[in-house]
C-alpha atoms as a PDB file:
ATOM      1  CA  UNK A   1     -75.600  37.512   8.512  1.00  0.00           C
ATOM      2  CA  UNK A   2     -74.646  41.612   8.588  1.00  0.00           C
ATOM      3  CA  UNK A   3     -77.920  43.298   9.745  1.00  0.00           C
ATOM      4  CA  UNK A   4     -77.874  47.127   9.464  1.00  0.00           C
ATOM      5  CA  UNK A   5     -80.678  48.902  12.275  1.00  0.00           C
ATOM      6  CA  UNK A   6     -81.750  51.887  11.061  1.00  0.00           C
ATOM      7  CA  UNK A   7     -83.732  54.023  13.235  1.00  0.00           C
ATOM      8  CA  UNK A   8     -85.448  56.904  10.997  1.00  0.00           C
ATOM      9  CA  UNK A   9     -85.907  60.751  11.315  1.00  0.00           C
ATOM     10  CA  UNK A  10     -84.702  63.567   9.751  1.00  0.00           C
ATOM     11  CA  UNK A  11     -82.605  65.796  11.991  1.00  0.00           C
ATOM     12  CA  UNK A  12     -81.159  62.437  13.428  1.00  0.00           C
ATOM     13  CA  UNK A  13     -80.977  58.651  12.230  1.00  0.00           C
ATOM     14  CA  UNK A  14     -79.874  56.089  14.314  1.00  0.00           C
ATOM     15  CA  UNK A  15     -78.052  53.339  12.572  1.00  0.00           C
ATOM     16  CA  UNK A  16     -76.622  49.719  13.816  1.00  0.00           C
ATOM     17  CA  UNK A  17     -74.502  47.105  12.311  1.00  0.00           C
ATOM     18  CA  UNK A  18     -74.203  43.580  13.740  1.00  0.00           C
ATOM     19  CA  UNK A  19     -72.858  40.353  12.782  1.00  0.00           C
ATOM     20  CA  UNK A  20     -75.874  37.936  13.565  1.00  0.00           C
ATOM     21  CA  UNK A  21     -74.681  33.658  14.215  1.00  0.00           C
ATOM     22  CA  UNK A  22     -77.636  32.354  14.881  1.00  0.00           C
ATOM     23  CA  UNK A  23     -78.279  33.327  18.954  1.00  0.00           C
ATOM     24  CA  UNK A  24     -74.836  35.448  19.269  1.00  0.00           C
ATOM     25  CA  UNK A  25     -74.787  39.223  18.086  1.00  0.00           C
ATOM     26  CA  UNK A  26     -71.552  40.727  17.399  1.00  0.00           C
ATOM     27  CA  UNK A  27     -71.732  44.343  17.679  1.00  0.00           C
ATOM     28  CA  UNK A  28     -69.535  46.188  14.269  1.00  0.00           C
ATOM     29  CA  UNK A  29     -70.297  49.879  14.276  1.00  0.00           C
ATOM     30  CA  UNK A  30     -73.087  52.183  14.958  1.00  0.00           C
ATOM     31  CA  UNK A  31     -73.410  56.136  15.288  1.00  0.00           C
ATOM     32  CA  UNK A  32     -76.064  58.317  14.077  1.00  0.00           C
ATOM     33  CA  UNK A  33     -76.472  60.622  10.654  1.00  0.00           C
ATOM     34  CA  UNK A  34     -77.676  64.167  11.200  1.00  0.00           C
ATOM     35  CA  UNK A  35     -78.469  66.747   9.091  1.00  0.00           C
ATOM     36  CA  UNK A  36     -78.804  70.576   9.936  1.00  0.00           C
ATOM     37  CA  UNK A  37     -81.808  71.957  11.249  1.00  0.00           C
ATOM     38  CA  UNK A  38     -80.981  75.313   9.037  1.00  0.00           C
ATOM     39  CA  UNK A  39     -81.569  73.291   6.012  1.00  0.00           C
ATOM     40  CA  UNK A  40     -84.859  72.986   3.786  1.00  0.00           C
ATOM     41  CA  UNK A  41     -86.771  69.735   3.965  1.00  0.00           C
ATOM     42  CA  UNK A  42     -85.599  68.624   0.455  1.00  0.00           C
ATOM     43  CA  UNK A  43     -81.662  68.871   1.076  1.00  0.00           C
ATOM     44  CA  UNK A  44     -82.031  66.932   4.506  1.00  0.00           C
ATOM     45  CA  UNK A  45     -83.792  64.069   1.962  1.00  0.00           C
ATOM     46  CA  UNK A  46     -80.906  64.546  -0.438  1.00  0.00           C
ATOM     47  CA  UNK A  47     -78.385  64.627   2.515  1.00  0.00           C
ATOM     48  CA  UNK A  48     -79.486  61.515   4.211  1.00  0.00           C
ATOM     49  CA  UNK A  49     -80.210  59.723   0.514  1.00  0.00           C
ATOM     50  CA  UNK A  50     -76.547  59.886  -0.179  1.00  0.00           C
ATOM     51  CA  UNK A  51     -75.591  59.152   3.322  1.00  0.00           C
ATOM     52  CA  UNK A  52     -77.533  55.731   3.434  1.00  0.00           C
ATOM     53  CA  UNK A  53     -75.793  54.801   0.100  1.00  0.00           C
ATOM     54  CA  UNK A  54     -72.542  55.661   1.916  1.00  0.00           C
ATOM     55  CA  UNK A  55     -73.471  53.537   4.296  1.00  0.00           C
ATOM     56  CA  UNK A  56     -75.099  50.396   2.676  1.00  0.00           C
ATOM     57  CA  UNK A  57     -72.097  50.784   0.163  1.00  0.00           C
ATOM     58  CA  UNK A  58     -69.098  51.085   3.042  1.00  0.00           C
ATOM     59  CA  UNK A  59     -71.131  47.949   5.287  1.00  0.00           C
ATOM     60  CA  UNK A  60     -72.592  45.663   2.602  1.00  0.00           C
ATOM     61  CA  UNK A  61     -75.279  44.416   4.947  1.00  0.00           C
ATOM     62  CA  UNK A  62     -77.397  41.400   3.693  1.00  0.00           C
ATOM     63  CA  UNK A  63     -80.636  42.762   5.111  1.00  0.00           C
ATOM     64  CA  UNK A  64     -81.887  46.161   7.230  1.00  0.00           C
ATOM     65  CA  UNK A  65     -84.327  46.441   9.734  1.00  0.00           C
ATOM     66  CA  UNK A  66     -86.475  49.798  10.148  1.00  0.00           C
ATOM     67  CA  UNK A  67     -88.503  50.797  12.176  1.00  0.00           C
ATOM     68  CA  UNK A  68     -92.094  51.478  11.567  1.00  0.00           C
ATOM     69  CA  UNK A  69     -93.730  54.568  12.476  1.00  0.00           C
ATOM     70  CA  UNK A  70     -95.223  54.971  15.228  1.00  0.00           C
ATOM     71  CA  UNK A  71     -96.277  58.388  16.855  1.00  0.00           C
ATOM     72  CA  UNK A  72     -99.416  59.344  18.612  1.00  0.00           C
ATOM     73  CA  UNK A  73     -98.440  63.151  19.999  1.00  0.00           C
ATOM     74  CA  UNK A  74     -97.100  65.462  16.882  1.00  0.00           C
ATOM     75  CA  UNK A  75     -98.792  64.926  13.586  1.00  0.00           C
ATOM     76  CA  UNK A  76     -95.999  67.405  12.048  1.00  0.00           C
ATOM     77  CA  UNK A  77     -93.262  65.181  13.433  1.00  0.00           C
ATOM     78  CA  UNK A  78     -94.387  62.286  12.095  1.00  0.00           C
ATOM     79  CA  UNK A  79     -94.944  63.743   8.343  1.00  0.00           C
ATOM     80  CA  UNK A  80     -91.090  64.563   8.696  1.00  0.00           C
ATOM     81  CA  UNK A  81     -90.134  61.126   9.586  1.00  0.00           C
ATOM     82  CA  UNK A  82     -92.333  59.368   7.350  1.00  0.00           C
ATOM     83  CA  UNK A  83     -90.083  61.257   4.251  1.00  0.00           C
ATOM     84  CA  UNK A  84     -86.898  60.521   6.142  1.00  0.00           C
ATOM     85  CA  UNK A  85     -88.201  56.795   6.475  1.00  0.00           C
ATOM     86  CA  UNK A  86     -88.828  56.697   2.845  1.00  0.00           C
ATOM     87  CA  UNK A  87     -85.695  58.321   1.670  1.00  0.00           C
ATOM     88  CA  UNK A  88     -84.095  55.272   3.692  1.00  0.00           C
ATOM     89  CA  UNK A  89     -86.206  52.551   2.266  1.00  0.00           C
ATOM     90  CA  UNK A  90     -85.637  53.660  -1.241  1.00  0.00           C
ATOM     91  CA  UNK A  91     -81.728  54.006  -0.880  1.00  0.00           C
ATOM     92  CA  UNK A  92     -82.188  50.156   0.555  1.00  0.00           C
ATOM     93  CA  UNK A  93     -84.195  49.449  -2.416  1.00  0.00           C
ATOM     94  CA  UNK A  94     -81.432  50.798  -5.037  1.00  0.00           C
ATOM     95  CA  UNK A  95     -78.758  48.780  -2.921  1.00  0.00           C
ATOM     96  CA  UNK A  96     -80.617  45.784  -3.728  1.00  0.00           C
ATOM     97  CA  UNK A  97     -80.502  44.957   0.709  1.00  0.00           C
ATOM     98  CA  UNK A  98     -83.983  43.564   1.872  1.00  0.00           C
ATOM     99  CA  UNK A  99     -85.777  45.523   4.334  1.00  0.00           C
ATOM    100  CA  UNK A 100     -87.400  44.159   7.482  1.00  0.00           C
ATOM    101  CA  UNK A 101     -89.772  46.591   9.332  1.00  0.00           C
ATOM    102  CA  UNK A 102     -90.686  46.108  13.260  1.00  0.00           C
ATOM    103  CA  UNK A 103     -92.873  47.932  15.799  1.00  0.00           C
ATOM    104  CA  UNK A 104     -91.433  49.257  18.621  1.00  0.00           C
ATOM    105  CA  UNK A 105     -93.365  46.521  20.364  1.00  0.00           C
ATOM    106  CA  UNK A 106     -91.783  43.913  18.501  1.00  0.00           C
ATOM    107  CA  UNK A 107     -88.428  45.314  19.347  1.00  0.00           C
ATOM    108  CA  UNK A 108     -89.020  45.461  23.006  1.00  0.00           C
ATOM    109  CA  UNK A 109     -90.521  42.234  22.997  1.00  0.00           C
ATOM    110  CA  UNK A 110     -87.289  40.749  21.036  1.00  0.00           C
ATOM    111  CA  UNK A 111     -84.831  42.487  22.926  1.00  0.00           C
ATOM    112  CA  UNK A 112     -85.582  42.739  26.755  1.00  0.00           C
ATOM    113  CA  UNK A 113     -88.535  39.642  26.872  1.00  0.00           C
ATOM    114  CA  UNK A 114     -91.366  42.437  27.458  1.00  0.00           C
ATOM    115  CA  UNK A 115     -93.415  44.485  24.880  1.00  0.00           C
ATOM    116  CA  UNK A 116     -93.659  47.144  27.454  1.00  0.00           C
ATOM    117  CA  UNK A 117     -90.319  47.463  28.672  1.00  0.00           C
ATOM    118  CA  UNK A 118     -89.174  51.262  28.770  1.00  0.00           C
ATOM    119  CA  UNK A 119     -86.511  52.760  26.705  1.00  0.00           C
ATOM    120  CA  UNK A 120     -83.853  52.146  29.373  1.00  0.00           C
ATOM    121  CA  UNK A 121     -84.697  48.719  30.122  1.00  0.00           C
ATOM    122  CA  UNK A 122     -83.939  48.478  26.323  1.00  0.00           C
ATOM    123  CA  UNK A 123     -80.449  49.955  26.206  1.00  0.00           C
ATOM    124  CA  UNK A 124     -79.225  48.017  28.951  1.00  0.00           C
ATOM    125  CA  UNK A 125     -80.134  44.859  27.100  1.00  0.00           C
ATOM    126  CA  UNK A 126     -79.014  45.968  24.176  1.00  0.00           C
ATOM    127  CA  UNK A 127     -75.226  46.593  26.260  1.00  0.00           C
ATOM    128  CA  UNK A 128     -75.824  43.397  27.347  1.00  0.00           C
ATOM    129  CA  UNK A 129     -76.508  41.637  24.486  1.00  0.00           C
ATOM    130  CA  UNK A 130     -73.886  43.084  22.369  1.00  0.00           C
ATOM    131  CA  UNK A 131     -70.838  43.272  25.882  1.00  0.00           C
ATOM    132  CA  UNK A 132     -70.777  46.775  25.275  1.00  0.00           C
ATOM    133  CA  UNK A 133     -68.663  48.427  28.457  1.00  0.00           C
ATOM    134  CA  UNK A 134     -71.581  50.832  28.397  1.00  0.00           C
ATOM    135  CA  UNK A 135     -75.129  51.857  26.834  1.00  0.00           C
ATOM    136  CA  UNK A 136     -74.686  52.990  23.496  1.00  0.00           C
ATOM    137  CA  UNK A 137     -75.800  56.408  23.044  1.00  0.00           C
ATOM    138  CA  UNK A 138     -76.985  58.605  21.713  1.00  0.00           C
ATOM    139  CA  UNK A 139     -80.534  57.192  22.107  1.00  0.00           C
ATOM    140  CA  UNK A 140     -81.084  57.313  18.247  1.00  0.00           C
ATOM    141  CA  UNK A 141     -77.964  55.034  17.485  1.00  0.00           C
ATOM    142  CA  UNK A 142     -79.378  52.363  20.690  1.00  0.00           C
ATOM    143  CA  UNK A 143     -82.650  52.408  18.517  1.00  0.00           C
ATOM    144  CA  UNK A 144     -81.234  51.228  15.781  1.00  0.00           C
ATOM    145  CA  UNK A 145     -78.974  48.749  17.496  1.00  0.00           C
ATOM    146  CA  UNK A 146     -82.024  47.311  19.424  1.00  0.00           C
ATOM    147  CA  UNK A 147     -83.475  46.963  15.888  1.00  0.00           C
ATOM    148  CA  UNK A 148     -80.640  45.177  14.061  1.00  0.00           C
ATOM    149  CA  UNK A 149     -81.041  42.442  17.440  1.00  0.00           C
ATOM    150  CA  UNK A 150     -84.691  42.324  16.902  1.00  0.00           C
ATOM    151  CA  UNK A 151     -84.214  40.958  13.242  1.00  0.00           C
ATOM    152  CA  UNK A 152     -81.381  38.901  14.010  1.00  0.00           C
ATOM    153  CA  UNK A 153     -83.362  37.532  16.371  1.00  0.00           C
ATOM    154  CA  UNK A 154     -86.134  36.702  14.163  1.00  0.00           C
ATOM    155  CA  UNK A 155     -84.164  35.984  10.871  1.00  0.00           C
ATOM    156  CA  UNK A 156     -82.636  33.019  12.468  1.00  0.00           C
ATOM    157  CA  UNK A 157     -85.685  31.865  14.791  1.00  0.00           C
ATOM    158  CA  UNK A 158     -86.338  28.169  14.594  1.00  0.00           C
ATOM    159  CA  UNK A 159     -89.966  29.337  14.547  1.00  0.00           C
ATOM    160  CA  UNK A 160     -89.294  31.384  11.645  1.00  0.00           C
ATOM    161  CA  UNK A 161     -91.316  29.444   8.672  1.00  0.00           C
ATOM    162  CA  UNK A 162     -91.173  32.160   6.112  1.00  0.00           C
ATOM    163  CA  UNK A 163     -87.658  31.382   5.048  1.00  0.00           C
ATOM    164  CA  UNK A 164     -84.458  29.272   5.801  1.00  0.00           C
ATOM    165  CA  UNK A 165     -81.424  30.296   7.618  1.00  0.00           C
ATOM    166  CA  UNK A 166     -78.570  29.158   4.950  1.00  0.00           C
ATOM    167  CA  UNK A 167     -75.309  30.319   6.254  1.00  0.00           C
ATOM    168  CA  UNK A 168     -73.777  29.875   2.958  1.00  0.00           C
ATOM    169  CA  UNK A 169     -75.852  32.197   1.196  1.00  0.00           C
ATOM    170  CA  UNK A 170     -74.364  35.155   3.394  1.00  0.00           C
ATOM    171  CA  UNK A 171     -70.659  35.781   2.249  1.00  0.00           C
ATOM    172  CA  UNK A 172     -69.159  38.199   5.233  1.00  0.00           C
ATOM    173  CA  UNK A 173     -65.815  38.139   4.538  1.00  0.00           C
END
């Protein structure tokens, strides 16, 4: 199963694509979109709208996994990623590509075996998990690769009653 990671903003969204068999994770590509900080609110939207169908059109994953949002400090930043977060949930939407949403908990938990595990504990994992010669960066980009694990992780759990793994039904050739 191809799982795209997307980890939202608007100045800078992390994305992740891996190749989940059951308990391996093979990593394909990841890197970030960013969009100018010059730019009005609306054409970052439109930027990263198009940029998500670039990329759900180039990858063809079967499902993506966001991130939900979580922010306790700046009220202001948050507003600004909740629009970037739906710009990326529609674009999934229109692509027809199931979307998946974890805490950052959840990720942590699914990643490096502890909910409270810090950000760095995370990327080394995440190296780990993927044999990466080193910790993807930047830190945006590890999000979302961290994410794509995460649902991989639970797509394919035995514990997973919600649905059936079918191997067949996921073409990625």
């Amino acid at each position: 199963m191809r799982v795209l990671g997307i980890d939202p903003g608007v100045a800078t969204i992390g994305f992740g694509l891996v190749e989940v068999d059951r308990s391996h994770q093979t990593l394909l590509r990841y890197g970030v979109i960013t969009t100018p900080a010059g730019l009005p609110l609306s054409r970052r939207l439109l930027q990263i709208s198009e940029d998500m169908e670039e990329l759900l059109r180039q990858f063809k994953p079967q499902e993506m996994a966001v991130e939900e949002l979580f922010f306790t400090k700046n009220i202001t930043t948050g507003i600004a990623v909740a629009h970037g977060r739906g710009v990326i949930l529609l674009a999934a939407e229109q692509a027809g590509v199931p979307v998946y949403e974890y805490t950052p908990m959840q990720v942590k938990q699914a990643v490096a075996g502890y909910g409270g595990a810090d950000k760095r504990q995370v990327m080394l994992m995440t190296q780990r998990l993927l044999k990466m010669k080193e910790i993807p960066r930047p830190d945006d980009a590890a999000d979302a690769l961290a994410l794509a694990i995460c649902h991989g992780r639970a797509a394919t759990s035995l514990l997973n009653t919600e649905r059936v793994f079918d191997p067949k039904r996921y073409d990625t050739r």
